[in-house]
N, C-alpha and C. Protein backbone atom coordinates (compact mmCIF):
# COMPACT_ATOMS: atom_id res chain seq x y z
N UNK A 1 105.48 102.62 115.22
CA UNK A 1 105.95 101.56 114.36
C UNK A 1 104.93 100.43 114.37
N UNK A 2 104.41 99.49 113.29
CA UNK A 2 103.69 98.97 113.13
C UNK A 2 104.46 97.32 113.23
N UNK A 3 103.80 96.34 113.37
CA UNK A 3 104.83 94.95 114.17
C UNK A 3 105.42 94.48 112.79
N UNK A 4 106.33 93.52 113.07
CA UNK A 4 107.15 93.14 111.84
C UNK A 4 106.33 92.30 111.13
N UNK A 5 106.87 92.05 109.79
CA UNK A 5 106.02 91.18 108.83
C UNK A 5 107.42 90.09 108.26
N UNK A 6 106.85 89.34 107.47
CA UNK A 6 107.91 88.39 106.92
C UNK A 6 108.03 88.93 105.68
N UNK A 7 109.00 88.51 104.73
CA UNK A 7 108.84 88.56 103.46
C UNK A 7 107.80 88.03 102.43
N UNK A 8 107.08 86.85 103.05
CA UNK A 8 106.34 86.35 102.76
C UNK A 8 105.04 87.60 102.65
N UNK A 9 104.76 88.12 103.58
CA UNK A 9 103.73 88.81 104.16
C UNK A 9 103.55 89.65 102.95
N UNK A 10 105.13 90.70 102.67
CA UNK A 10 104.94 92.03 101.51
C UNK A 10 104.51 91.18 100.35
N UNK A 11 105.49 89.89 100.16
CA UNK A 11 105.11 89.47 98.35
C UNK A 11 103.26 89.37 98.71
N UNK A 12 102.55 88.88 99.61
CA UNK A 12 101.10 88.97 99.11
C UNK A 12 100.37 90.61 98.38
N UNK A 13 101.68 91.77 98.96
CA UNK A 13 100.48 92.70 97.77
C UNK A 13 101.05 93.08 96.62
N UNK A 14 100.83 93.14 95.90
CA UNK A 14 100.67 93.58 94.55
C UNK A 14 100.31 94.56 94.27
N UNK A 15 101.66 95.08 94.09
CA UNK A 15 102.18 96.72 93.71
C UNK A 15 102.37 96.95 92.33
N UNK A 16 101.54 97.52 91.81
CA UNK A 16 102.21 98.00 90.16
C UNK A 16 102.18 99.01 89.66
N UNK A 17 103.17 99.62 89.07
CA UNK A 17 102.97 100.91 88.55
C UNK A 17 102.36 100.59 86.85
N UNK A 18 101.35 102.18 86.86
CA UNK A 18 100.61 102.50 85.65
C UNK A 18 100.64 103.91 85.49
N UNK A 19 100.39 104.06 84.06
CA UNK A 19 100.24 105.46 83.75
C UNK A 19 98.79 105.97 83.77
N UNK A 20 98.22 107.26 83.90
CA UNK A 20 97.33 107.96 84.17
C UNK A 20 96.31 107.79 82.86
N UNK A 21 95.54 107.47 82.27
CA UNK A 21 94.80 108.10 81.26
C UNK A 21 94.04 108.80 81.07
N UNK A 22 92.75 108.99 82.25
CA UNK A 22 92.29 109.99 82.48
C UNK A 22 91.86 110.02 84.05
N UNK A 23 91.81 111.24 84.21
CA UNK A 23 91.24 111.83 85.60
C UNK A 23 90.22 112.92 85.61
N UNK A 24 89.41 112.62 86.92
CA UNK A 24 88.19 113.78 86.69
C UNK A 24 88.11 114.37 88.14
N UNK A 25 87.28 115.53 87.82
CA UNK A 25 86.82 115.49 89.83
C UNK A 25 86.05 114.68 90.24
N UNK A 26 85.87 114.79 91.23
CA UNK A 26 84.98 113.39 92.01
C UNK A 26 83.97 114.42 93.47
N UNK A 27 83.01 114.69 93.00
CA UNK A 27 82.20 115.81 94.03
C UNK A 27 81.41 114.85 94.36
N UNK A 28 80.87 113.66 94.05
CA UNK A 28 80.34 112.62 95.70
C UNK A 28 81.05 112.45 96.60
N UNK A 29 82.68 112.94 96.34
CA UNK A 29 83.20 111.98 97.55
C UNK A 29 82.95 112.52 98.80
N UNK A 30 83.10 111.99 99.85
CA UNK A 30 83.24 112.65 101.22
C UNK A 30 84.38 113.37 101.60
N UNK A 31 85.42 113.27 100.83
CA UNK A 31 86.72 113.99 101.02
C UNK A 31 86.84 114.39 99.53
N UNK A 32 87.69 115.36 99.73
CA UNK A 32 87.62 115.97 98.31
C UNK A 32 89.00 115.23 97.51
N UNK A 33 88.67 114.55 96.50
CA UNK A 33 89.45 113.39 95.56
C UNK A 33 88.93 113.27 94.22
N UNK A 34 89.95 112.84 93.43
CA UNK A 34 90.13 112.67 91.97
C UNK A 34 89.61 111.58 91.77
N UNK A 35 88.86 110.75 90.62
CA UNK A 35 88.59 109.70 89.63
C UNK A 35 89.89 109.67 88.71
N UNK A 36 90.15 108.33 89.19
CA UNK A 36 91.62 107.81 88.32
C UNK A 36 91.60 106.76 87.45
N UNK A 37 91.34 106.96 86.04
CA UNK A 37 91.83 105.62 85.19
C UNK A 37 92.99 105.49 84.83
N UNK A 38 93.94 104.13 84.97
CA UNK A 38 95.31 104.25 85.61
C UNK A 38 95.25 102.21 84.45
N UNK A 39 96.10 103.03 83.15
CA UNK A 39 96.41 101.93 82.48
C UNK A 39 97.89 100.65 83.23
N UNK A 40 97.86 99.80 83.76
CA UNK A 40 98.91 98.89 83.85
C UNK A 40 99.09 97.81 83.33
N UNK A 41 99.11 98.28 81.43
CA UNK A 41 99.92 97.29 80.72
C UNK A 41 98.47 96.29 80.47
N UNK A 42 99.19 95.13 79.60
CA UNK A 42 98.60 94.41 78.79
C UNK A 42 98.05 93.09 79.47
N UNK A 43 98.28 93.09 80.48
CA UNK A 43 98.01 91.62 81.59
C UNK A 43 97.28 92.37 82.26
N UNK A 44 96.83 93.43 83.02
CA UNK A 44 95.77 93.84 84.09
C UNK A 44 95.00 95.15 82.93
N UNK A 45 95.42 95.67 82.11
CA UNK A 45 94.40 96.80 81.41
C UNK A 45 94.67 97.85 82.67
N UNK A 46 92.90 98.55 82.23
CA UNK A 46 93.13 100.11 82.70
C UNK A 46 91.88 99.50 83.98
N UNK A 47 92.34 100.25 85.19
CA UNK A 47 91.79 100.03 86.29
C UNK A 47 91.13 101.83 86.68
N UNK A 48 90.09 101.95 87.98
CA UNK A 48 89.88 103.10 88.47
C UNK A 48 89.89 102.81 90.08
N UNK A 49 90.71 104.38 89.97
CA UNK A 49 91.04 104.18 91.53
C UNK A 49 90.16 105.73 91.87
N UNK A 50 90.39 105.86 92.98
CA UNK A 50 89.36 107.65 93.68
C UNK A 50 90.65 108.06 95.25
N UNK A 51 91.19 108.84 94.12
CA UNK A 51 92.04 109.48 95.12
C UNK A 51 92.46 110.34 95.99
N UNK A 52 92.62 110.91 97.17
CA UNK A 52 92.10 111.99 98.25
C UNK A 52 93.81 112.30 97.21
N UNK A 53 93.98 113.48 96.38
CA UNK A 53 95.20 113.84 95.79
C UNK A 53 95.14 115.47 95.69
N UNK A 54 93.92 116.27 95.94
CA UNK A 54 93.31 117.46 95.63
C UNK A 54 94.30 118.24 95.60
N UNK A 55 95.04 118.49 96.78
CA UNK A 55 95.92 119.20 97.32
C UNK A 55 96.81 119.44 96.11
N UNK A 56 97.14 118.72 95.40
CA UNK A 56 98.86 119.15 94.62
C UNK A 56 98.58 118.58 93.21
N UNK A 57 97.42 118.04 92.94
CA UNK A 57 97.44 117.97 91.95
C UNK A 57 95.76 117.88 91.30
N UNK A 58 96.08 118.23 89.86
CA UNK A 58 94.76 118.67 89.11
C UNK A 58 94.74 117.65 88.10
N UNK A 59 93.24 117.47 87.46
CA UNK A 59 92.94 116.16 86.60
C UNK A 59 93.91 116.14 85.35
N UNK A 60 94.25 117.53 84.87
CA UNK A 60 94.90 117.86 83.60
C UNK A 60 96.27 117.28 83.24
N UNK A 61 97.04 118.11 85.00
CA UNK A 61 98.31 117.41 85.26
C UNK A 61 98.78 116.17 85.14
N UNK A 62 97.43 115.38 85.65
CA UNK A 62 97.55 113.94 85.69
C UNK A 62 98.31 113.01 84.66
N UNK A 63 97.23 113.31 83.45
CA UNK A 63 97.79 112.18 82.49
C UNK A 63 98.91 112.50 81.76
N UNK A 64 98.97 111.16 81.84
CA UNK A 64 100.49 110.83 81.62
C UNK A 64 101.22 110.33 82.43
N UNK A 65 101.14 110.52 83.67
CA UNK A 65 102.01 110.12 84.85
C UNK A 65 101.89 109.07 85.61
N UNK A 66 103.15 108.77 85.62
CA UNK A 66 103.14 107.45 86.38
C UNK A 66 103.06 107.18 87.46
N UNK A 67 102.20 106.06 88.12
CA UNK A 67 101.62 105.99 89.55
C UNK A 67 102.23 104.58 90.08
N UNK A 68 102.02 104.28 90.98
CA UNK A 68 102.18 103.12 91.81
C UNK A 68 101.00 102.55 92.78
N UNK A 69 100.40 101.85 92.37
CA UNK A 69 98.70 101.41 93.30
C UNK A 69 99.08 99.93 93.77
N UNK A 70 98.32 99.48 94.97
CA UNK A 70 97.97 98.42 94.96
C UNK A 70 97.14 97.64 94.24
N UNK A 71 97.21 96.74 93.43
CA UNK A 71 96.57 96.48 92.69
C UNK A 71 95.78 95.10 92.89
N UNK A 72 95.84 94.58 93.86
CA UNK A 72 94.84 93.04 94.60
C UNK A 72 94.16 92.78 95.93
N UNK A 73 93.69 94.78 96.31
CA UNK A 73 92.90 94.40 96.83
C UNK A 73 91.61 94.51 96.75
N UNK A 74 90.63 93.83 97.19
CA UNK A 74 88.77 93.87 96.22
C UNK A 74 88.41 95.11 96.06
N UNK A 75 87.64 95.22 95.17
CA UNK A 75 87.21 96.70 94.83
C UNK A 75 86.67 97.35 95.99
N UNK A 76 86.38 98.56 95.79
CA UNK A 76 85.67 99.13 96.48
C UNK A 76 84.44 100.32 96.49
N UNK A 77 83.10 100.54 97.20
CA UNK A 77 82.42 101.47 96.26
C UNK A 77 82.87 102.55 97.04
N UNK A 78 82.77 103.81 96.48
CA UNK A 78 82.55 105.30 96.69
C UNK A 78 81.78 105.75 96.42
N UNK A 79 80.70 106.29 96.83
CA UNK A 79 79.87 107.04 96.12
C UNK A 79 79.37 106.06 95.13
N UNK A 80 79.32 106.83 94.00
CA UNK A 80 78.64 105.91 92.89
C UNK A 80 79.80 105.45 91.93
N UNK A 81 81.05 105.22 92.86
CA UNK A 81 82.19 105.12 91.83
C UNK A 81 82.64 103.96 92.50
N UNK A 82 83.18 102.49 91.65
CA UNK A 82 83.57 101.46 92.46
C UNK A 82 85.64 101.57 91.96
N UNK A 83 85.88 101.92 93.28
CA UNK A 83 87.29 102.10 92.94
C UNK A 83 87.99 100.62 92.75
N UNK A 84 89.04 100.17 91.95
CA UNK A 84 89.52 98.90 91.76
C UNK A 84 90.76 99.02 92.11
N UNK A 85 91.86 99.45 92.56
CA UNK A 85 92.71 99.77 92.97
C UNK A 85 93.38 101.05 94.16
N UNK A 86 94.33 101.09 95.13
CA UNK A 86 94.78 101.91 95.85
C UNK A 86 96.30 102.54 95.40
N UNK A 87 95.67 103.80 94.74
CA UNK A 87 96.78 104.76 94.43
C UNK A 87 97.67 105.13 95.42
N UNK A 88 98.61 105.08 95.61
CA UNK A 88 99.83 105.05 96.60
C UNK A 88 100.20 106.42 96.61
N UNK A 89 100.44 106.78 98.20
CA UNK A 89 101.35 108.16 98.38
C UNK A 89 101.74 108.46 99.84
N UNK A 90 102.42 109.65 100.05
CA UNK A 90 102.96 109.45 100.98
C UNK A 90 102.70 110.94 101.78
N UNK A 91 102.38 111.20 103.22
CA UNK A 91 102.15 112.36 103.82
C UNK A 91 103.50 113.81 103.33
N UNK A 92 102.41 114.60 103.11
CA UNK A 92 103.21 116.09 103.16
C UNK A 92 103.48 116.53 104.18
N UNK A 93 103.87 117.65 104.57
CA UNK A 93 104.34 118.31 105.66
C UNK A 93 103.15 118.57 106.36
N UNK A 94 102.07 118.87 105.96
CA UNK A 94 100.61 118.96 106.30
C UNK A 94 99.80 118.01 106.74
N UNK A 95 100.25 116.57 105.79
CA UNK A 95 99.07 115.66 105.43
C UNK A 95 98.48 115.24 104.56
N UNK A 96 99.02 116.48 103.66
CA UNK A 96 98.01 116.11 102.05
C UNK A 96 98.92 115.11 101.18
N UNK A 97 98.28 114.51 100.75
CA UNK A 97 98.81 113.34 99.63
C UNK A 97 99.74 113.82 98.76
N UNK A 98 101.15 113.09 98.90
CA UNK A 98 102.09 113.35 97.60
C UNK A 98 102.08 112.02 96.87
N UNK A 99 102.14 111.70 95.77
CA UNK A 99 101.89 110.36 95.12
C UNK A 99 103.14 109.76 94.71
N UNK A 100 103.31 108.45 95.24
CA UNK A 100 104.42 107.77 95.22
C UNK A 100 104.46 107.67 93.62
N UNK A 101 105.64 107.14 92.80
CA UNK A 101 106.13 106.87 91.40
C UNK A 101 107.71 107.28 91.25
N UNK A 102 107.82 106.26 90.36
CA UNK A 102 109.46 105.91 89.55
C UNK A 102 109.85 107.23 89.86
N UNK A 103 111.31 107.03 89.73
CA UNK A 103 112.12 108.14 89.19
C UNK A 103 111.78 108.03 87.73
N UNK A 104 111.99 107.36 87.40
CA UNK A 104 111.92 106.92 85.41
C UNK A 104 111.04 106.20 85.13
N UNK A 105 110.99 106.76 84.04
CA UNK A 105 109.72 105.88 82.83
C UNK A 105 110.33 104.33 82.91
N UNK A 106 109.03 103.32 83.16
CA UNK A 106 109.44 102.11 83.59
C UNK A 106 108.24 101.69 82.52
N UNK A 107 108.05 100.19 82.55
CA UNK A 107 107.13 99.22 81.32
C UNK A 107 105.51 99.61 82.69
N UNK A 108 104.42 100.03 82.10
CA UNK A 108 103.52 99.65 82.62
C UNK A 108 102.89 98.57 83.24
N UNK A 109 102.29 98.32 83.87
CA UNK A 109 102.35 96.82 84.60
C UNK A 109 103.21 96.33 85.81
N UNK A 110 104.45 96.92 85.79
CA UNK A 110 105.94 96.67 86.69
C UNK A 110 105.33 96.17 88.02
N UNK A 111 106.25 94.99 88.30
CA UNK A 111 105.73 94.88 89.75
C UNK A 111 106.68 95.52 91.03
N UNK A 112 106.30 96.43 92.07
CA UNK A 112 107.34 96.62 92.76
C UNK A 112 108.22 95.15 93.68
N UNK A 113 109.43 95.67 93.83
CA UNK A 113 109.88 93.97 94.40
C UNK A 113 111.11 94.79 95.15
């Protein structure tokens, strides 16, 4: 278990869900992961994230679907890819990435709360 936080603490990140627009493979990475352009709405646009997701899902599958990223913390480079957001998910029975998102189609942009 990791130590307690305040409420204060969660409102600093900024969680939003977006939909997928496109995805590619990503063969610089050091782990094997997807290139994610991940539209959230009309106040932040389309962001790219690089996601260790290999396991369960393919670039094709992708779009369309709705994700949940962190969306404020500084970019970051990969390879030759500067990711702008952290695509959210949660361990499999294994380890491999399952990707957090809605039950339902929600407004792009949404903040989690």
């Amino acid at each position: 278990m990791t130590e307690t936080v305040t409420y204060a603490d969660f409102e600093k990140l900024d969680i939003r869900v977006g939909t997928v627009v496109d995805a590619r493979p990503f063969p610089e990475a050091r782990k094997p992961a997807l290139q994610l352009w991940i539209d959230f709405g009309a106040e932040l646009g389309v962001k790219k994230s690089s996601a260790q997701i290999t396991v369960h899902y393919k670039p094709d599958q992708l779009i369309g679907r709705q994700v949940c990223a962190v969306v404020n913390f500084p970019p970051r480079q990969i390879g030759p890819f500067i990711s702008e957001v952290l695509t959210l998910g949660l361990p499999g029975d294994e380890g491999e990435v399952v990707l957090a998102k809605p039950d339902f189609k929600v407004p792009d942009g949404g903040r989690l709360f």
